[in-house]
Protein backbone atom coordinates (compact mmCIF):
# COMPACT_ATOMS: atom_id res chain seq x y z
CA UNK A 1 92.24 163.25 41.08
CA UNK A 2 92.48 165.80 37.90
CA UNK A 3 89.10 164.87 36.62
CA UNK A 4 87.70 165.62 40.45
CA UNK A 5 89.97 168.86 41.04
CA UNK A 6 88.90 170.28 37.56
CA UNK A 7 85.16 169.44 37.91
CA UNK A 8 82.60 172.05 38.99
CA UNK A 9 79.58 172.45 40.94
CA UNK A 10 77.85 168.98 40.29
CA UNK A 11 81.05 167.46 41.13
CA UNK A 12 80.92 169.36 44.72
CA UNK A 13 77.11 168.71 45.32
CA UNK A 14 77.87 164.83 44.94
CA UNK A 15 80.21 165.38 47.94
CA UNK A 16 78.00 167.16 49.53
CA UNK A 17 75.63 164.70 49.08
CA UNK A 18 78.08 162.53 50.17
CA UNK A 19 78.79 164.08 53.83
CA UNK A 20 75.37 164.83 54.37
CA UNK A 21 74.30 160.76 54.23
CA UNK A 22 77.50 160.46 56.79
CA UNK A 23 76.31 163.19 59.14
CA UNK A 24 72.86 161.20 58.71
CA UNK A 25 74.68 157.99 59.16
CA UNK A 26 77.05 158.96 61.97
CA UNK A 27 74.07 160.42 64.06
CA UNK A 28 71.53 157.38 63.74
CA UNK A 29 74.52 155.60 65.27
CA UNK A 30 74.85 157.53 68.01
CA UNK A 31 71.50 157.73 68.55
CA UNK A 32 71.12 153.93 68.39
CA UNK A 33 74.41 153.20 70.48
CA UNK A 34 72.47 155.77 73.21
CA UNK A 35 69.57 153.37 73.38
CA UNK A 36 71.34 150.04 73.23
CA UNK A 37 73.98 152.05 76.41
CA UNK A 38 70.22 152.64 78.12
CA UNK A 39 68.97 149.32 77.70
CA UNK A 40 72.10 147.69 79.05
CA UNK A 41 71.98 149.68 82.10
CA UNK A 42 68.13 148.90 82.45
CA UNK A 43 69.17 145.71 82.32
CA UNK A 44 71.91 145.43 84.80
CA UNK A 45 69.55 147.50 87.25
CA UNK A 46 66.49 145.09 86.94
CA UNK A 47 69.00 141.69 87.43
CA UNK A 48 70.83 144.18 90.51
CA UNK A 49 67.27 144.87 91.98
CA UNK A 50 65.86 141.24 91.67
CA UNK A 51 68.94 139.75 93.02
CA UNK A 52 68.34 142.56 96.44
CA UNK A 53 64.99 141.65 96.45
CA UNK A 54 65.86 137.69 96.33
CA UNK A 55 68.55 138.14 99.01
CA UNK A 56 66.03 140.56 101.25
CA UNK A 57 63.68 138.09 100.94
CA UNK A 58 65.44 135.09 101.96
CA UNK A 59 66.98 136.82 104.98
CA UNK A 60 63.88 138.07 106.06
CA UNK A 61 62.17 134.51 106.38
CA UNK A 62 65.07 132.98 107.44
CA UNK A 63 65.02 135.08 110.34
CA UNK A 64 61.59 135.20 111.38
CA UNK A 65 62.04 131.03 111.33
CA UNK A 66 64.99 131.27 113.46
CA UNK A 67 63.31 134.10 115.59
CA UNK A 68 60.14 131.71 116.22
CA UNK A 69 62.48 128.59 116.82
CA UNK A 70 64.76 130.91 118.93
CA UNK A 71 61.28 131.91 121.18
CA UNK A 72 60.19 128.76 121.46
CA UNK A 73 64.39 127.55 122.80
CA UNK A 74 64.43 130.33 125.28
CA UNK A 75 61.41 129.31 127.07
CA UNK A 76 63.00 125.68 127.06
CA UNK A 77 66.15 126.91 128.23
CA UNK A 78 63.86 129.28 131.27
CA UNK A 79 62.31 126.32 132.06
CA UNK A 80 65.93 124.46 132.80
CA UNK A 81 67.21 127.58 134.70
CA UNK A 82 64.21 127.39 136.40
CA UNK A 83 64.21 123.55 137.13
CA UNK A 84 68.16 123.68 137.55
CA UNK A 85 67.48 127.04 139.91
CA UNK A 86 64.59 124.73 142.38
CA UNK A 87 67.62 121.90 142.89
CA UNK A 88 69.57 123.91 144.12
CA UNK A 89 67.39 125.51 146.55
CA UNK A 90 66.29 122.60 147.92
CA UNK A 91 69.63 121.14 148.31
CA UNK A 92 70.95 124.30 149.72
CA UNK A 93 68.03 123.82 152.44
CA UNK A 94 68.76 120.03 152.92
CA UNK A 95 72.35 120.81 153.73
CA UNK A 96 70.90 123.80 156.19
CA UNK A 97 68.95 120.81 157.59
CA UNK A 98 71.34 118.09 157.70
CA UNK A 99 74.10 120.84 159.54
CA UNK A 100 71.70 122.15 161.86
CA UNK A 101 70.80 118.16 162.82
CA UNK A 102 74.21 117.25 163.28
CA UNK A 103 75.41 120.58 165.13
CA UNK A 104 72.56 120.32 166.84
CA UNK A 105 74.13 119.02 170.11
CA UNK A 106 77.31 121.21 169.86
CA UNK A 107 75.10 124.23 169.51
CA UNK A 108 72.70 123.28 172.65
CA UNK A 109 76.28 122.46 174.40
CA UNK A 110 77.43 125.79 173.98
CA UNK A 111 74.20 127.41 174.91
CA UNK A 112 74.20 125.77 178.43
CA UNK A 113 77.89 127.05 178.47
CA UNK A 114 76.59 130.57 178.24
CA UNK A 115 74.23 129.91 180.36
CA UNK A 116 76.68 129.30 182.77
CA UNK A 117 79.35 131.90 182.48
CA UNK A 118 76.26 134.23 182.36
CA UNK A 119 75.21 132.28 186.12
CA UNK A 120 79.09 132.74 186.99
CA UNK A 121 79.07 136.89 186.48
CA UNK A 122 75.92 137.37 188.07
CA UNK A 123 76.91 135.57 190.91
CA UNK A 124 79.76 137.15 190.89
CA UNK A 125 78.47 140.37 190.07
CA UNK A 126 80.36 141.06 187.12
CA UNK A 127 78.24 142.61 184.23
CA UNK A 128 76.90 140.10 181.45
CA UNK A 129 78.98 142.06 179.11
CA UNK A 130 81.86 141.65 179.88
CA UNK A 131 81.49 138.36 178.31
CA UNK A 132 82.93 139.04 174.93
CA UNK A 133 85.93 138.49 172.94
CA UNK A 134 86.39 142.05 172.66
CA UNK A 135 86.46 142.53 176.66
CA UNK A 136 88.81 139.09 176.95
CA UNK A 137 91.24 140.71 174.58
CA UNK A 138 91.31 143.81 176.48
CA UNK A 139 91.53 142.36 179.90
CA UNK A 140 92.52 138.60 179.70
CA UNK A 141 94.76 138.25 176.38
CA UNK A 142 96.15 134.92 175.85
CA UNK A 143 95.98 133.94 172.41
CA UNK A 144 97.23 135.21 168.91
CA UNK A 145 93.92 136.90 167.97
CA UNK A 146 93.25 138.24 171.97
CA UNK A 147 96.63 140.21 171.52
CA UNK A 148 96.15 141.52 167.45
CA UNK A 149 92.86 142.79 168.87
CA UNK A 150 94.61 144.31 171.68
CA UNK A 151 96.92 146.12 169.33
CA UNK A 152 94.99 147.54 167.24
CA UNK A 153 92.57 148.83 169.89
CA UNK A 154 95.82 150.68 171.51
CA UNK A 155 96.42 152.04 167.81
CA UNK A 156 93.08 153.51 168.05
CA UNK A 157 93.21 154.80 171.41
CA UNK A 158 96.28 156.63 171.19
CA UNK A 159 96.73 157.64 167.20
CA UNK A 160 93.59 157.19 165.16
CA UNK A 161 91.04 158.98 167.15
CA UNK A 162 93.06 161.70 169.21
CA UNK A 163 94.30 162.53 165.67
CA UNK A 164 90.89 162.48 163.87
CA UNK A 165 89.70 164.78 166.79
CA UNK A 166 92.29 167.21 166.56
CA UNK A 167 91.68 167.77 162.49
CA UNK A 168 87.99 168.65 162.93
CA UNK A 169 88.73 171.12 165.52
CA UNK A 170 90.05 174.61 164.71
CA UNK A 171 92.29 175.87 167.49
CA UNK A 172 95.87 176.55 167.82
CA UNK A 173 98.46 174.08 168.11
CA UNK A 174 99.37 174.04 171.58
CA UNK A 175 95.44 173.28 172.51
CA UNK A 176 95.67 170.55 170.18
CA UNK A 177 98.53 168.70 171.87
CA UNK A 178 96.72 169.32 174.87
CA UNK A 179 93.43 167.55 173.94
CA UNK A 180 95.56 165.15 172.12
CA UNK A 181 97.36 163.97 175.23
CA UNK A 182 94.04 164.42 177.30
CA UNK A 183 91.90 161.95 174.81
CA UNK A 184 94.52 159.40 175.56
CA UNK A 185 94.52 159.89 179.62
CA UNK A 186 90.85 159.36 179.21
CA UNK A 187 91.27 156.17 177.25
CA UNK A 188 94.12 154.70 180.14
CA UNK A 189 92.36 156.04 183.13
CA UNK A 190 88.81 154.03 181.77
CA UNK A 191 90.94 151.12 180.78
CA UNK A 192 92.86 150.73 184.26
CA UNK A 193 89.63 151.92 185.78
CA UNK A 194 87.83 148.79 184.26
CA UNK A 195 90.91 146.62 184.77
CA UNK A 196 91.33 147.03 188.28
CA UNK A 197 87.27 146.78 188.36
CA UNK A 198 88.00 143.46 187.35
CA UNK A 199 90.44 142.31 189.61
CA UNK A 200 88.50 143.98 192.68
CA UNK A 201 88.50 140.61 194.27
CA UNK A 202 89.29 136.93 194.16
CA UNK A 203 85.63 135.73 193.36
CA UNK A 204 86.12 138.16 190.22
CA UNK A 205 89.29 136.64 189.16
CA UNK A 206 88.34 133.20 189.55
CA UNK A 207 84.91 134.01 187.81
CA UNK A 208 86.87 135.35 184.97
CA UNK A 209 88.96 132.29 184.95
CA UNK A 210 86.49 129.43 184.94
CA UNK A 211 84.60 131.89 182.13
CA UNK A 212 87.85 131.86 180.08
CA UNK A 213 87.99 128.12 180.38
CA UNK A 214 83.96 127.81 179.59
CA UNK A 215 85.00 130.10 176.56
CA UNK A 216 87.62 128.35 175.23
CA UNK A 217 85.12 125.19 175.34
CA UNK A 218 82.70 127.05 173.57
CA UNK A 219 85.51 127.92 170.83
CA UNK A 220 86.32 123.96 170.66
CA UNK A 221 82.77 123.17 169.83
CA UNK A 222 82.34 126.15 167.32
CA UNK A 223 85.40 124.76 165.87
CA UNK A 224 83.57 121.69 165.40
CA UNK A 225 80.58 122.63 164.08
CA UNK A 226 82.87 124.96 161.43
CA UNK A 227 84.20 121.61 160.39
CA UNK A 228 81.43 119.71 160.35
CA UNK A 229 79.49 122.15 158.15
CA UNK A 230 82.36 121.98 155.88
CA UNK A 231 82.47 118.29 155.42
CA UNK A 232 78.43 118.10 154.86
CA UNK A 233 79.27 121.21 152.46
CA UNK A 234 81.48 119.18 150.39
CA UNK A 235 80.32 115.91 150.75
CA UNK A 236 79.64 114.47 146.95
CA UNK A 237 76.93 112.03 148.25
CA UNK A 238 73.41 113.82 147.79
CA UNK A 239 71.73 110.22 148.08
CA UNK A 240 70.00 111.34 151.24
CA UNK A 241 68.90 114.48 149.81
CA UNK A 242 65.81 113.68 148.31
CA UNK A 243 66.55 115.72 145.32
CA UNK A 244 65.12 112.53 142.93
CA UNK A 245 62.17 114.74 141.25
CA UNK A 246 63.98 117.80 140.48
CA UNK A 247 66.82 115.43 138.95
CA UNK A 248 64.30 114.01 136.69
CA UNK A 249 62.57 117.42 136.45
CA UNK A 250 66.00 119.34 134.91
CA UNK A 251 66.01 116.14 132.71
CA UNK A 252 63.15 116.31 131.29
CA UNK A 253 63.49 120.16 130.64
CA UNK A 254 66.95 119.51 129.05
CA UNK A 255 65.36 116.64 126.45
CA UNK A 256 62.83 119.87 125.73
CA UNK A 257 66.13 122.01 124.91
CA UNK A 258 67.93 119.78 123.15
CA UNK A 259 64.83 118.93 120.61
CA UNK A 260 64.31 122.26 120.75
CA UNK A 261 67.80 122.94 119.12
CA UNK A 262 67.92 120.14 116.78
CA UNK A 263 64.54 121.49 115.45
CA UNK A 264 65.99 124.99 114.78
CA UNK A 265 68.91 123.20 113.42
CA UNK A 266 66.81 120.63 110.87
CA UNK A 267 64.53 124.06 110.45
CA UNK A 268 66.96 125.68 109.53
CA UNK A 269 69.47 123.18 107.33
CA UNK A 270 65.63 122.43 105.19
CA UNK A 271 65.16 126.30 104.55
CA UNK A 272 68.38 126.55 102.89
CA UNK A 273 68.20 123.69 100.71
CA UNK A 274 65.24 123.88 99.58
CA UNK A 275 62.80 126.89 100.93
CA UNK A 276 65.69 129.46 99.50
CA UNK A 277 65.51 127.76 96.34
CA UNK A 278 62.05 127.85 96.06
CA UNK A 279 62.15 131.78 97.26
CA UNK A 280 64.27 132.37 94.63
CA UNK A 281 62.49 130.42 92.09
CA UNK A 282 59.59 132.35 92.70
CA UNK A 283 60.62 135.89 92.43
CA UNK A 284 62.90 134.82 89.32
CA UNK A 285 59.34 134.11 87.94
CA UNK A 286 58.16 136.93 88.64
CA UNK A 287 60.73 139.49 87.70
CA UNK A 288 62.51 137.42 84.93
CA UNK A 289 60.01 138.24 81.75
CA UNK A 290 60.64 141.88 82.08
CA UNK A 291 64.72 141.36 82.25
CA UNK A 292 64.27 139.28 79.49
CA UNK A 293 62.12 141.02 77.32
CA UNK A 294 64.47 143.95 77.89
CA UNK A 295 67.80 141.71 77.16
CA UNK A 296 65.72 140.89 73.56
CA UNK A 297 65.28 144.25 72.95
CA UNK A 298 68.82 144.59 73.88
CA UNK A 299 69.75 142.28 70.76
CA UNK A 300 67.75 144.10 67.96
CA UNK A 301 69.13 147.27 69.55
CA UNK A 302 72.81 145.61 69.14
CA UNK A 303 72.31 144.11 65.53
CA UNK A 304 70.81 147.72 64.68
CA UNK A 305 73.89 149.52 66.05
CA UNK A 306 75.86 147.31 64.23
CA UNK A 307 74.31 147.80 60.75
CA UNK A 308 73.93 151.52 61.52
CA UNK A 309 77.67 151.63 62.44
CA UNK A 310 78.78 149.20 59.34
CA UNK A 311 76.66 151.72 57.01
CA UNK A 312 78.75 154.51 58.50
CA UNK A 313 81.67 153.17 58.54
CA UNK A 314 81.39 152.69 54.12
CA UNK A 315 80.21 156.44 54.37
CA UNK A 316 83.18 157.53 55.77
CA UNK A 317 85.60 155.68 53.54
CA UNK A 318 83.52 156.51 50.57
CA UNK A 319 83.91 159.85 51.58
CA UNK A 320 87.50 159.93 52.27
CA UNK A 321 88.39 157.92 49.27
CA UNK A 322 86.41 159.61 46.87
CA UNK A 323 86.72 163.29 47.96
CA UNK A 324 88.66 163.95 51.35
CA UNK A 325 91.37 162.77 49.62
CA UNK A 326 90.91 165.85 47.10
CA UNK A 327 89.51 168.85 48.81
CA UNK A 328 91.17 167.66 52.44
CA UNK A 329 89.93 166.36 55.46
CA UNK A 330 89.20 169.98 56.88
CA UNK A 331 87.11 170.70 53.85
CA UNK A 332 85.07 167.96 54.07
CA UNK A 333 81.99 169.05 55.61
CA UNK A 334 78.78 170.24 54.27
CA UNK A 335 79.50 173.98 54.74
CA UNK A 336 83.15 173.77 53.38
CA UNK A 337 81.86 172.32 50.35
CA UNK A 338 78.71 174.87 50.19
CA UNK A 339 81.43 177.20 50.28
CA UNK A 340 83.25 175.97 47.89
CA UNK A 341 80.00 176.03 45.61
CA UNK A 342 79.18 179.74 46.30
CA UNK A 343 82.45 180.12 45.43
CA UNK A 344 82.24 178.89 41.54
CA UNK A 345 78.42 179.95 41.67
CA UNK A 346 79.68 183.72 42.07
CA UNK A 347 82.53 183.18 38.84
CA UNK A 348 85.17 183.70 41.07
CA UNK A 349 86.58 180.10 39.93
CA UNK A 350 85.58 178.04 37.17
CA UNK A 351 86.67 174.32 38.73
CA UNK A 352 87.12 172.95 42.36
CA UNK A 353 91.03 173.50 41.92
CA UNK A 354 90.11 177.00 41.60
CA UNK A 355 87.50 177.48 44.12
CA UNK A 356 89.97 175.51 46.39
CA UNK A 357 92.85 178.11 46.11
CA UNK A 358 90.28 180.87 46.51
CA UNK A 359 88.70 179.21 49.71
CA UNK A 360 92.47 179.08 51.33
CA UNK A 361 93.19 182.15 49.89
């Protein structure tokens, strides 16, 4: 350390020399850890942008394969709709057929029945309307249904539309209750009206009475035919049908389906064992010199950055062994040291000692 301190100016331009090949050092490894941090990332962004283009790709044909498959199962599966939707037409108009043939008779026996209440009226000369349910419940209520109709129709008489009728008009309250209680003196003069109408004479009653009777036959039959048309409904048997063809027709379009999805399946299972692979075979191929290349330049730039850093790495020690440990870490560094030269070049101090009390004054 004396022999250093009490040197001079040759002694200080080694050190210089010194911290200048560590600047020079220190720098070419920065510059060459910059390039080897640039080729890295180069390198991650080719593998990232091959393994995109590798999954892009595969997806893509993938899906126009199951696209094509998928066009060619939907017009299988139109065809079965299609096929399923003719059955059921035609057994919908079998079942129309077979009702209609076995209602047939109940239907012609309560059209002569009509016939016949209508010959009844006339002869009576009671209006051909009158032969309703509606009129019946009014006028000749005997069952469950004659007297709810009844009922309600009294409802309406005497609260719905008196009330409806007095909202819409704008008078004063008293005229209200008057047209209120008028509406429903019309309504029970016309009923009374019609019912004594009715009962005018004993060839209306009695004409009323064998039509009620004819009526309730009528309701029997319609009965029957309700139940009949139910059982032929429900019946499981479609033997008699004739509904063979489009059974063998919806067969043969659901064998189209079904190979249809098996293909899309096997199409599918074989693209991704092996077309996938050989997708990604081929744009490894394609894009794998480049990544390699770079991951090769990638090694010389690593074994250079290590040399470069090893080199500066005996700089630094040289130079903190050999002179920081004299003049001081913080005067060190090329200008400290030119300093410290100008210092002894001037005659203001004869050894670095000197020129280092001088320098930290």
């Amino acid at each position: 350390m004396e022999n250093f301190l009490s040197g001079g100016i040759e002694e200080l331009k080694a050190a210089k020399d010194c911290a200048a090949r560590l600047a020079r050092l220190t720098a070419a490894m920065e510059e060459s850890e910059k390039l080897l941090k640039a080729n890295d990332k180069e390198v991650s962004a080719q593998r990232k942008f091959m393994a995109d283009k590798i999954e892009a790709a595969i997806r893509n044909r993938r899906g126009e394969l199951e696209k094509a498959h998928d066009d060619q199962l939907s017009i299988a599966q139109r065809d079965l709709r299609s096929a399923e939707k003719n059955r059921k037409s035609a057994k919908s108009k079998a079942v129309s057929d077979r009702i209609t043939g076995e209602t047939e008779h109940l239907n012609a026996a309560n059209k002569k029945l009509n016939t016949q209440i209508n010959q009844i009226f006339r002869k009576a000369k009671i209006p051909t309307l009158c032969n309703t349910a509606f009129y019946f419940a009014l006028f000749h209520a005997r069952t469950v249904k004659d007297f709810l109709i009844f009922a309600l129709t009294v409802l309406a008489a005497i609260a719905v539309i008196p009330n409806v009728v007095c909202a819409l008009l704008n008078v004063s309250t008293v005229v209200k209750i008057l047209i209120y209680v008028g509406i429903i003196i019309v309504f029970l003069a016309i009923y009374f009206a019609l019912l004594a109408a009715g009962r005018s004479s004993e060839a209306k009653i009695t004409a009323f009475e064998k039509a009620y009777q004819l009526r309730k036959r009528i309701a029997a039959n319609k009965k029957q035919i309700k139940a009949l048309s139910s059982n032929i409904r429900g019946d499981k048997d479609e033997s008699s049908y004739g509904l063979e063809g489009y059974d063998a027709d919806i067969q043969r379009c659901q064998a189209i389906v079904d190979e249809a999805e098996e293909a899309k399946e096997a199409a599918l299972s074989d693209f991704d064992e092996y077309t996938a692979g050989s997708v990604r075979t081929e744009i490894e191929n394609e894009s794998l010199p480049a990544i390699e290349q770079l991951e090769a330049d990638g090694k010389a730039l690593k074994s250079d950055f290590l040399e470069k850093q090893e080199a500066a790495q005996k700089a630094k020690t040289e130079l903190a062994d050999k002179y920081a440990a004299y003049l001081g870490a913080e005067n060190a560094s090329e200008d400290k040291i030119d300093e410290l030269i100008t210092i002894i070049s001037d005659g203001r101090a004869e050894t670095i000692m000197q020129a280092l009390d001088v320098l930290n004054g």
